[in-house]
N, C-alpha and C. Protein backbone atom coordinates (compact mmCIF):
# COMPACT_ATOMS: atom_id res chain seq x y z
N UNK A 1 -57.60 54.57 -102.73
CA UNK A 1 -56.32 54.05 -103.15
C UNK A 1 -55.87 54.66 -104.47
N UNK A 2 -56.65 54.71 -105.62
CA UNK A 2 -56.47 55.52 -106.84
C UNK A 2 -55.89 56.88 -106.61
N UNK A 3 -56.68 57.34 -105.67
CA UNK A 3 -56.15 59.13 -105.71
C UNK A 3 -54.79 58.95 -104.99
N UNK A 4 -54.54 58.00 -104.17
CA UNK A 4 -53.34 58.18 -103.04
C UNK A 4 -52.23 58.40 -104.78
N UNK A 5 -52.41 57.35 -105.10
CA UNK A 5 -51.68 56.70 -106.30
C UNK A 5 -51.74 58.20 -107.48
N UNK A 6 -52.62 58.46 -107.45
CA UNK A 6 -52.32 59.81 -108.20
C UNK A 6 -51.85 60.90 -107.82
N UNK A 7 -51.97 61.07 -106.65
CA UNK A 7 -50.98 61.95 -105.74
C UNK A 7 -49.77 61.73 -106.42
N UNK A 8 -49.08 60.33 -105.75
CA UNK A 8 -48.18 60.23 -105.67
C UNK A 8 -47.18 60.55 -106.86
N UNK A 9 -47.95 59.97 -108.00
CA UNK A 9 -47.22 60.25 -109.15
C UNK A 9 -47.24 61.42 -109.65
N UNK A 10 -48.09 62.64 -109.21
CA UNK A 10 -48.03 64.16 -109.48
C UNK A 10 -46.85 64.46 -108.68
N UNK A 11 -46.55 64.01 -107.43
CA UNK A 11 -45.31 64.33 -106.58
C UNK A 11 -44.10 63.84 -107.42
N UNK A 12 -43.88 62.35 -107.96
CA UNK A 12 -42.70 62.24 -108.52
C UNK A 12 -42.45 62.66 -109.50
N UNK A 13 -43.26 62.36 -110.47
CA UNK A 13 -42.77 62.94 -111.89
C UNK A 13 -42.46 64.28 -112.19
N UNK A 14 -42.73 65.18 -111.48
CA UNK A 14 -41.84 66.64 -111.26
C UNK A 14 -40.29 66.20 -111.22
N UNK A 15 -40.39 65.83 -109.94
CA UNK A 15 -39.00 65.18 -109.30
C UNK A 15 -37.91 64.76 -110.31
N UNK A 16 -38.43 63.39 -110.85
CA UNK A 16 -37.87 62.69 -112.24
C UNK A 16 -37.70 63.11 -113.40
N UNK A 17 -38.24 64.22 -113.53
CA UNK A 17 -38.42 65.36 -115.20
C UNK A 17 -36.83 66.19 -114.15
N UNK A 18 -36.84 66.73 -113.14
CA UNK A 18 -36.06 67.48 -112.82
C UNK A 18 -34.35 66.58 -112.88
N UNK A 19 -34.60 66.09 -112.20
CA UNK A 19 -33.18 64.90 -112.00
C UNK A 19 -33.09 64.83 -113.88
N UNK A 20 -33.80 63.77 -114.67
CA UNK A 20 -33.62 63.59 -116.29
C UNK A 20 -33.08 65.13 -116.53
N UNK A 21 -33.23 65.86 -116.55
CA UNK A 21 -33.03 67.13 -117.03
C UNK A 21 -31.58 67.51 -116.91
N UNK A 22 -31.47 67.63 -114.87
CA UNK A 22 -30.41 68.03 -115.05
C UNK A 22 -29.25 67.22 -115.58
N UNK A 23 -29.43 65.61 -115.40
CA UNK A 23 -28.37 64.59 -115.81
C UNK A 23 -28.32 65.04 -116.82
N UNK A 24 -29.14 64.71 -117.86
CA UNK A 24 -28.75 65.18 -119.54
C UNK A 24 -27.81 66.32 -119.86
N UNK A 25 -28.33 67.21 -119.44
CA UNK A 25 -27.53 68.46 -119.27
C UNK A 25 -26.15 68.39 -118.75
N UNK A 26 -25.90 68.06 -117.68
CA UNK A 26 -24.11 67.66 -117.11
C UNK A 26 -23.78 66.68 -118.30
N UNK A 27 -24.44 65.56 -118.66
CA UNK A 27 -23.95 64.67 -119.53
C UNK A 27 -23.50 65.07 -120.85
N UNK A 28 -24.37 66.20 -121.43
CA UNK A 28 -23.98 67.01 -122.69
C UNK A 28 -22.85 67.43 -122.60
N UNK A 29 -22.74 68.49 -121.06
CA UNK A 29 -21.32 69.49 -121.40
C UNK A 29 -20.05 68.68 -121.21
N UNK A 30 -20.06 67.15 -120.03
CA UNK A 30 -19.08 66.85 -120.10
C UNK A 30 -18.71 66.10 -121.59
N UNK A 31 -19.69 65.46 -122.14
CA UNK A 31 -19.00 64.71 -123.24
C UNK A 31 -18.80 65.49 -124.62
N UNK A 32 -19.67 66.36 -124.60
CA UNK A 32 -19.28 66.60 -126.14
C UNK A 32 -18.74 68.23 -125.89
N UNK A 33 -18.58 68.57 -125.11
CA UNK A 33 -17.81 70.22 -125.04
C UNK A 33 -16.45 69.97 -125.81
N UNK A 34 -15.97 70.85 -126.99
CA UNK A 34 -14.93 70.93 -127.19
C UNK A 34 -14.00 71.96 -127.26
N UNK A 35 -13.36 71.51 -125.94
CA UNK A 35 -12.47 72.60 -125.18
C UNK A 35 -11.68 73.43 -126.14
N UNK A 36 -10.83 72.81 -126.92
CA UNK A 36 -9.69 73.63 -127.88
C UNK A 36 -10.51 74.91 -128.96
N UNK A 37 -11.66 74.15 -129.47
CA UNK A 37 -12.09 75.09 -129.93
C UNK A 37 -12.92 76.28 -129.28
N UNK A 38 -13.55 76.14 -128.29
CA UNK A 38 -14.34 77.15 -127.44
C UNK A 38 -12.42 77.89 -126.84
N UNK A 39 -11.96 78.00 -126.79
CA UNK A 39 -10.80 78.67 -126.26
C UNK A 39 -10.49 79.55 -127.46
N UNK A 40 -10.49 78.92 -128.67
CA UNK A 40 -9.85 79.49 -130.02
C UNK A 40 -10.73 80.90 -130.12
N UNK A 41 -12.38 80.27 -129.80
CA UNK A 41 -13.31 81.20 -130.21
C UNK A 41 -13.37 82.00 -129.13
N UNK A 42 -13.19 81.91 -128.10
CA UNK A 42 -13.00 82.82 -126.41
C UNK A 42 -12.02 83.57 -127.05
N UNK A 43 -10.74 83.69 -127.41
CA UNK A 43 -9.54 84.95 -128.11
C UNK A 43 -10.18 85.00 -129.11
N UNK A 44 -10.84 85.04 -130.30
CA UNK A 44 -10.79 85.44 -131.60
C UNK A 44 -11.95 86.39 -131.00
N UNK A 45 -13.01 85.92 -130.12
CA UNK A 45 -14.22 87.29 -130.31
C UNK A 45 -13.98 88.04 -128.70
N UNK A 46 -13.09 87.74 -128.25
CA UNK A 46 -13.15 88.35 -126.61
C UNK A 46 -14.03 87.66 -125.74
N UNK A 47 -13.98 86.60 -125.41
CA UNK A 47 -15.34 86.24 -124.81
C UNK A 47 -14.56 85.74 -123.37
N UNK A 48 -15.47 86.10 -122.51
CA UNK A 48 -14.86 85.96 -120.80
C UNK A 48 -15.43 84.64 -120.18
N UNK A 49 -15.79 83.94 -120.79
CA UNK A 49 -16.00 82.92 -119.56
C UNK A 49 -14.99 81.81 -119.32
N UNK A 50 -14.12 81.83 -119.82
CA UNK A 50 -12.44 81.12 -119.44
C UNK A 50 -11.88 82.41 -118.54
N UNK A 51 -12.30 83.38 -118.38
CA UNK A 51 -11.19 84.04 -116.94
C UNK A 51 -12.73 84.30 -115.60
N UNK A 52 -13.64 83.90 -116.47
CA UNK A 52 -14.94 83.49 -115.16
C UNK A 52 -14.30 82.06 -114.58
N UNK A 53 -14.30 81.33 -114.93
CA UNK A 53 -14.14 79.94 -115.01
C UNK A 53 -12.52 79.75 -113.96
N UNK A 54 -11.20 80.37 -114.15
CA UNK A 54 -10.79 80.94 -113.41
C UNK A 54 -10.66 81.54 -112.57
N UNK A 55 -11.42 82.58 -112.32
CA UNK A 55 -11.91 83.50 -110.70
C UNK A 55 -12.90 82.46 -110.24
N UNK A 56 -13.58 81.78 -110.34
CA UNK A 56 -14.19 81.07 -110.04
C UNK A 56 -13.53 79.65 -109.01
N UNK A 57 -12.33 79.20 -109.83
CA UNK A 57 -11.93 78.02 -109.14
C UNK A 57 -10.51 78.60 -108.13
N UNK A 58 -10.65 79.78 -108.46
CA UNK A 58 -9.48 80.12 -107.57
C UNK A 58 -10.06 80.07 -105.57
N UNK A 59 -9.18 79.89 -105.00
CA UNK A 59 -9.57 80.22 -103.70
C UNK A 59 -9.57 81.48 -103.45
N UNK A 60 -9.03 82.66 -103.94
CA UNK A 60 -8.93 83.98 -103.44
C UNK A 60 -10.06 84.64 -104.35
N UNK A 61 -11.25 85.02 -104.02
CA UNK A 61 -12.45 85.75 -104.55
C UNK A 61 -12.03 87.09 -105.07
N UNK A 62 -11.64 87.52 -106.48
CA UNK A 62 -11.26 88.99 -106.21
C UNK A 62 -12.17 89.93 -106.97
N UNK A 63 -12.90 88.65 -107.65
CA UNK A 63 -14.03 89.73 -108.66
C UNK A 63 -15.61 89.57 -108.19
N UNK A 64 -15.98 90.82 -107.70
CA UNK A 64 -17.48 90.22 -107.12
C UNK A 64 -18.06 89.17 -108.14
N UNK A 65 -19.18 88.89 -107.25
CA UNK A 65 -19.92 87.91 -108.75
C UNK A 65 -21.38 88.23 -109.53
N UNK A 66 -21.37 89.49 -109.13
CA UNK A 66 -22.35 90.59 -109.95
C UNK A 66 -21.61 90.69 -111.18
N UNK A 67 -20.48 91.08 -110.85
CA UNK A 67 -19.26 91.47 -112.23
C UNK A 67 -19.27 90.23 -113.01
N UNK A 68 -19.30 88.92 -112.31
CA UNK A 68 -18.50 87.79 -113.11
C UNK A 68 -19.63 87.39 -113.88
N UNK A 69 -21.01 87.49 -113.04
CA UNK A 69 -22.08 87.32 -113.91
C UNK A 69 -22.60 88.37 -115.07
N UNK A 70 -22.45 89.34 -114.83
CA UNK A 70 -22.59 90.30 -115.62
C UNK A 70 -21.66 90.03 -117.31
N UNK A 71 -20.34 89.27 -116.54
CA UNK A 71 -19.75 89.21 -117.68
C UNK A 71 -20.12 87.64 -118.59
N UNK A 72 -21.06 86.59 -117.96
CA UNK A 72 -20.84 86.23 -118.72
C UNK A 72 -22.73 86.23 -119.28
N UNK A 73 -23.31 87.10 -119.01
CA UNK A 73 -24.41 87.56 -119.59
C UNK A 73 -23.91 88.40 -120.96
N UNK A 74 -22.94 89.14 -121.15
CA UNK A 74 -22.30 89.78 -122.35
C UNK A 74 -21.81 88.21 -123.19
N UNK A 75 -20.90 87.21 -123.00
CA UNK A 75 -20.92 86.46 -123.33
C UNK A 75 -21.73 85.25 -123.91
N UNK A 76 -22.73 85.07 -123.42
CA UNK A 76 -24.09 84.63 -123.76
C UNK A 76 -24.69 85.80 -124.90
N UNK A 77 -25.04 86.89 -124.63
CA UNK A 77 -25.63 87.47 -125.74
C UNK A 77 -24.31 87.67 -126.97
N UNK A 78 -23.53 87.44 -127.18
CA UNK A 78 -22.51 87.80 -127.95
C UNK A 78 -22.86 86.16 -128.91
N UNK A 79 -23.00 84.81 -128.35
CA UNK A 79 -23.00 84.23 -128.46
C UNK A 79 -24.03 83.23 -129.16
N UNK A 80 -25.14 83.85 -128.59
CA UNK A 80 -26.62 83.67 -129.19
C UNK A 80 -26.69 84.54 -130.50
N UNK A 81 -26.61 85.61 -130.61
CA UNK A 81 -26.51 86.52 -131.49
C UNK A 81 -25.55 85.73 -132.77
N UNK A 82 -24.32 85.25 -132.45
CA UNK A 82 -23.51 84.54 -133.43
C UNK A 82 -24.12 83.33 -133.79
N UNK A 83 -24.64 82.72 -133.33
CA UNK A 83 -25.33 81.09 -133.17
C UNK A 83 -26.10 81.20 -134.33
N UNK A 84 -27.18 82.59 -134.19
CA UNK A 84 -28.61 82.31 -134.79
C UNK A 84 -28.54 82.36 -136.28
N UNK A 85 -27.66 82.72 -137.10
CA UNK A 85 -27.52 82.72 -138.10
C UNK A 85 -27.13 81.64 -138.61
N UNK A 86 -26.46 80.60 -138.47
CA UNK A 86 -25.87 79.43 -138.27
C UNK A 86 -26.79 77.96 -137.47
N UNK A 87 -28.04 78.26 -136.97
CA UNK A 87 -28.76 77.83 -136.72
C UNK A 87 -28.72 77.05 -135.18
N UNK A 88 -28.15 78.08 -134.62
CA UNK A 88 -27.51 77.63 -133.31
C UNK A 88 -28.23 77.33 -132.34
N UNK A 89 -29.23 77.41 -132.54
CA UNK A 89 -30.35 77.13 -131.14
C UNK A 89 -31.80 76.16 -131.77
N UNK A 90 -30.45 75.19 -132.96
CA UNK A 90 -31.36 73.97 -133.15
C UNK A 90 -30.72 72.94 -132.68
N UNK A 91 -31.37 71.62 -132.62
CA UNK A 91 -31.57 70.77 -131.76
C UNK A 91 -31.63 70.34 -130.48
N UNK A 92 -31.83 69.19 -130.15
CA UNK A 92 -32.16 69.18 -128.37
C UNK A 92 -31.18 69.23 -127.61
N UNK A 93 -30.03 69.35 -127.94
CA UNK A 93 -28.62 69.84 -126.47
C UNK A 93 -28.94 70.92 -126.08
N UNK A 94 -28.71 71.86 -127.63
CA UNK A 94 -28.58 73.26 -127.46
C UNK A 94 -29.61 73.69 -126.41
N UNK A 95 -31.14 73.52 -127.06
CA UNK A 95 -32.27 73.95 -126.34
C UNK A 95 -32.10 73.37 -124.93
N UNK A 96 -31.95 72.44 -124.55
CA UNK A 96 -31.99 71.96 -123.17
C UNK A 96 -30.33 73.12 -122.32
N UNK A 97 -29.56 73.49 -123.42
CA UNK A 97 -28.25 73.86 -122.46
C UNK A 97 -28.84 75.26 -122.37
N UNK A 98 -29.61 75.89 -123.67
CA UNK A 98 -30.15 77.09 -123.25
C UNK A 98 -31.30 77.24 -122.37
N UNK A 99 -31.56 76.06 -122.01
CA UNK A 99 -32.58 76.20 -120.96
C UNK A 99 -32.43 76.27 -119.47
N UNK A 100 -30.91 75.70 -120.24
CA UNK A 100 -30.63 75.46 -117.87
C UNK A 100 -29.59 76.24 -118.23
N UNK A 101 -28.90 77.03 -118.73
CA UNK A 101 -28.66 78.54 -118.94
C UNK A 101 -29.62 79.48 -118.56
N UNK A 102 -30.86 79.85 -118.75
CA UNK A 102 -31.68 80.51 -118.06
C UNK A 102 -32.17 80.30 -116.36
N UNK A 103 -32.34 78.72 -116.42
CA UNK A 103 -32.55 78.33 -115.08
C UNK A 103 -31.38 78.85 -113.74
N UNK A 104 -30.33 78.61 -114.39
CA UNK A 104 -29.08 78.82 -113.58
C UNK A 104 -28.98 80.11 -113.26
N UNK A 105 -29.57 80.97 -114.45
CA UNK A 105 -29.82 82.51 -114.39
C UNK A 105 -30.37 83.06 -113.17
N UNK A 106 -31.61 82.62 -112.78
CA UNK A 106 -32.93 82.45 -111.86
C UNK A 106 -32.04 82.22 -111.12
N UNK A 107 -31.56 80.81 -110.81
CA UNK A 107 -30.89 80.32 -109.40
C UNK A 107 -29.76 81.22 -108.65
N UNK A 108 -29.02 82.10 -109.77
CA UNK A 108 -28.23 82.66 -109.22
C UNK A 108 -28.89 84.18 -108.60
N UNK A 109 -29.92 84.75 -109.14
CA UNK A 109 -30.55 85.71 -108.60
C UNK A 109 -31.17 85.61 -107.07
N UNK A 110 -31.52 83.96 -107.42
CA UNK A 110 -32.13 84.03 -106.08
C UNK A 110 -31.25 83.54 -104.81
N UNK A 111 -30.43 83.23 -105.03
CA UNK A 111 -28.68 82.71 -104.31
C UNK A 111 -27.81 83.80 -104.23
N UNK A 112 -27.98 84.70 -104.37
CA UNK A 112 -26.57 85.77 -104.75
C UNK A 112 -26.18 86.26 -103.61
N UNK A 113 -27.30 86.78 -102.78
CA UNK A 113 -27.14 86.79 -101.77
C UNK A 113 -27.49 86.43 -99.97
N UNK A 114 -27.74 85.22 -100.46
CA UNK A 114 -28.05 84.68 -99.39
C UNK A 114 -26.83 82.69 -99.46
N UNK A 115 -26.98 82.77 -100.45
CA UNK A 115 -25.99 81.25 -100.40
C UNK A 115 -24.75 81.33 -101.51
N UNK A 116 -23.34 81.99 -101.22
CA UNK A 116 -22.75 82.45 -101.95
C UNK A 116 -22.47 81.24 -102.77
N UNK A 117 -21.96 80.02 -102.04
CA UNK A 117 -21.45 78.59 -102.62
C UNK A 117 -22.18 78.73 -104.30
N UNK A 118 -23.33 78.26 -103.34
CA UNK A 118 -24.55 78.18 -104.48
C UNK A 118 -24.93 78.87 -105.66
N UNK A 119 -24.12 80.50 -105.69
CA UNK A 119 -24.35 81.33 -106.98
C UNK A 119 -22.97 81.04 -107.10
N UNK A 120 -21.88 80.75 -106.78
CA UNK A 120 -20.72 80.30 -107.66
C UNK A 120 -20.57 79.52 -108.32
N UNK A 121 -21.73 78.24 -107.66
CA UNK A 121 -21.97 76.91 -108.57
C UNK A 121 -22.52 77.51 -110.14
N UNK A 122 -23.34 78.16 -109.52
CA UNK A 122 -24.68 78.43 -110.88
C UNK A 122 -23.50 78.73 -111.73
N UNK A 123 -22.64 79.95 -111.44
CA UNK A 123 -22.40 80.73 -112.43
C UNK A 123 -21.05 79.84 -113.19
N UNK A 124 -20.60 78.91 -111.89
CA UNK A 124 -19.48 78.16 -112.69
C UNK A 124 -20.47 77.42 -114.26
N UNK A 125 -21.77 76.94 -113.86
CA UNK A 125 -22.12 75.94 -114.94
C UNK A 125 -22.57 77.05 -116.11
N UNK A 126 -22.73 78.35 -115.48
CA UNK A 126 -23.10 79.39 -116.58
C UNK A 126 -21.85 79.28 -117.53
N UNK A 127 -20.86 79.44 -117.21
CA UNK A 127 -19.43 79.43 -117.96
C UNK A 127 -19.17 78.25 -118.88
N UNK A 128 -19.40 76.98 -118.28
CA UNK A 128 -19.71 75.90 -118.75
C UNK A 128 -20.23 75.82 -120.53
N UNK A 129 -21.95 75.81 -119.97
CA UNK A 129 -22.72 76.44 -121.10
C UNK A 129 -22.04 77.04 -122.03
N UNK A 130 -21.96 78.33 -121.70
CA UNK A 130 -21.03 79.33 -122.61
C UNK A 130 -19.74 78.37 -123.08
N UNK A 131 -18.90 77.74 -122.80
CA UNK A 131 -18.05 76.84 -123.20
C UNK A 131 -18.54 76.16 -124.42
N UNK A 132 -19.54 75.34 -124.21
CA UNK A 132 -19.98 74.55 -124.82
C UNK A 132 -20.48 75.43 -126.36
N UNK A 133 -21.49 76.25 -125.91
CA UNK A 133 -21.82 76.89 -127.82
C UNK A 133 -20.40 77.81 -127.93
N UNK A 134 -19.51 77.95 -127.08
CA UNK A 134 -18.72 79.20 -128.17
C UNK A 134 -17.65 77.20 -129.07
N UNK A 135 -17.72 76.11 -128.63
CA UNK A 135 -16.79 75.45 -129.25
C UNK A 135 -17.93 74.83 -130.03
N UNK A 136 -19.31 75.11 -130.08
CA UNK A 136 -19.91 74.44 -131.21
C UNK A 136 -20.17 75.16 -132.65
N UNK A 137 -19.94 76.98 -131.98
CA UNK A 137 -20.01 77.96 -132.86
C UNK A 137 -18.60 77.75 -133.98
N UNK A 138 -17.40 77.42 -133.11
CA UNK A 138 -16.17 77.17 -133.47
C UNK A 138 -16.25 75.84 -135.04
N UNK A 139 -17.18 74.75 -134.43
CA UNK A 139 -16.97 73.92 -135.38
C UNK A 139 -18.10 74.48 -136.65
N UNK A 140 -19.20 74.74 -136.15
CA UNK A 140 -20.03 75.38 -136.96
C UNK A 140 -19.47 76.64 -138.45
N UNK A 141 -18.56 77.42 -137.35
CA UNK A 141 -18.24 78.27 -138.68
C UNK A 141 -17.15 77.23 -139.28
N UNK A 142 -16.32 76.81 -139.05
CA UNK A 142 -14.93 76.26 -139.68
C UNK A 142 -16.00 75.04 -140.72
N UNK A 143 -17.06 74.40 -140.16
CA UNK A 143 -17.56 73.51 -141.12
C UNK A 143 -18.14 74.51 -142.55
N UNK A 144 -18.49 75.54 -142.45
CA UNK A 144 -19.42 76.63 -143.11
C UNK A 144 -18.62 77.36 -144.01
């Protein structure tokens, strides 16, 4: 009976770390993303994931999504790079958004071509992410 019982809880608690994870994560970008400024900072440094974010929700596909990902891998490193000086990849949002920023990374490699839905999802929440630090970079420098 013990081992059944230890089974079992090696089976869920994966499960439950995964679900906690991703909730937190959706819960971060929807509440505290701030849109006006991640837009300000998207035109002031060129950053593409507002016309990802766009090709994305459009119905007519016109930019592969090698390209769209590609672009917002330039965006991400443009971004990290700006962060780290400013101390951008402290505390636990960040780390958890840069974490399922990488994850989503993975997911879309392994989706790209076999479940298109599924790497549009990824890459929509890739854009997301990117949303989120270019409007925290935004408050970060203007506080600085």
């Amino acid at each position: 009976m013990a081992i059944a019982v230890s089974i079992l809880i090696l089976i869920i608690a994966p499960i439950l770390f995964a679900y906690w994870f991703r909730y937190t994560c959706l819960l971060v970008l929807q509440s505290r993303c701030d849109e006006r400024r991640a837009a300000a900072v998207a035109a002031t440094i060129r950053l593409n994931f507002a016309d990802v974010q766009k090709s994305l929700g459009s119905s007519l596909q016109t930019t592969p999504l090698d390209r769209l990902h590609q672009m917002l891998e330039d965006d991400y490193q443009t971004l990290t790079d700006l962060l780290k000086p400013l101390g951008g990849t402290e505390g636990l949002d960040r780390r958890l958004l840069l974490l399922n920023y990488q994850l989503m990374r993975r997911w879309y490699s392994i989706c790209r071509t076999i479940f298109p839905e599924q790497s549009r999802a990824a890459l929509a929440e890739m854009a997301r992410i990117l949303q989120f630090l270019a409007g925290d970079f935004g408050q970060r420098a203007s506080a600085n």
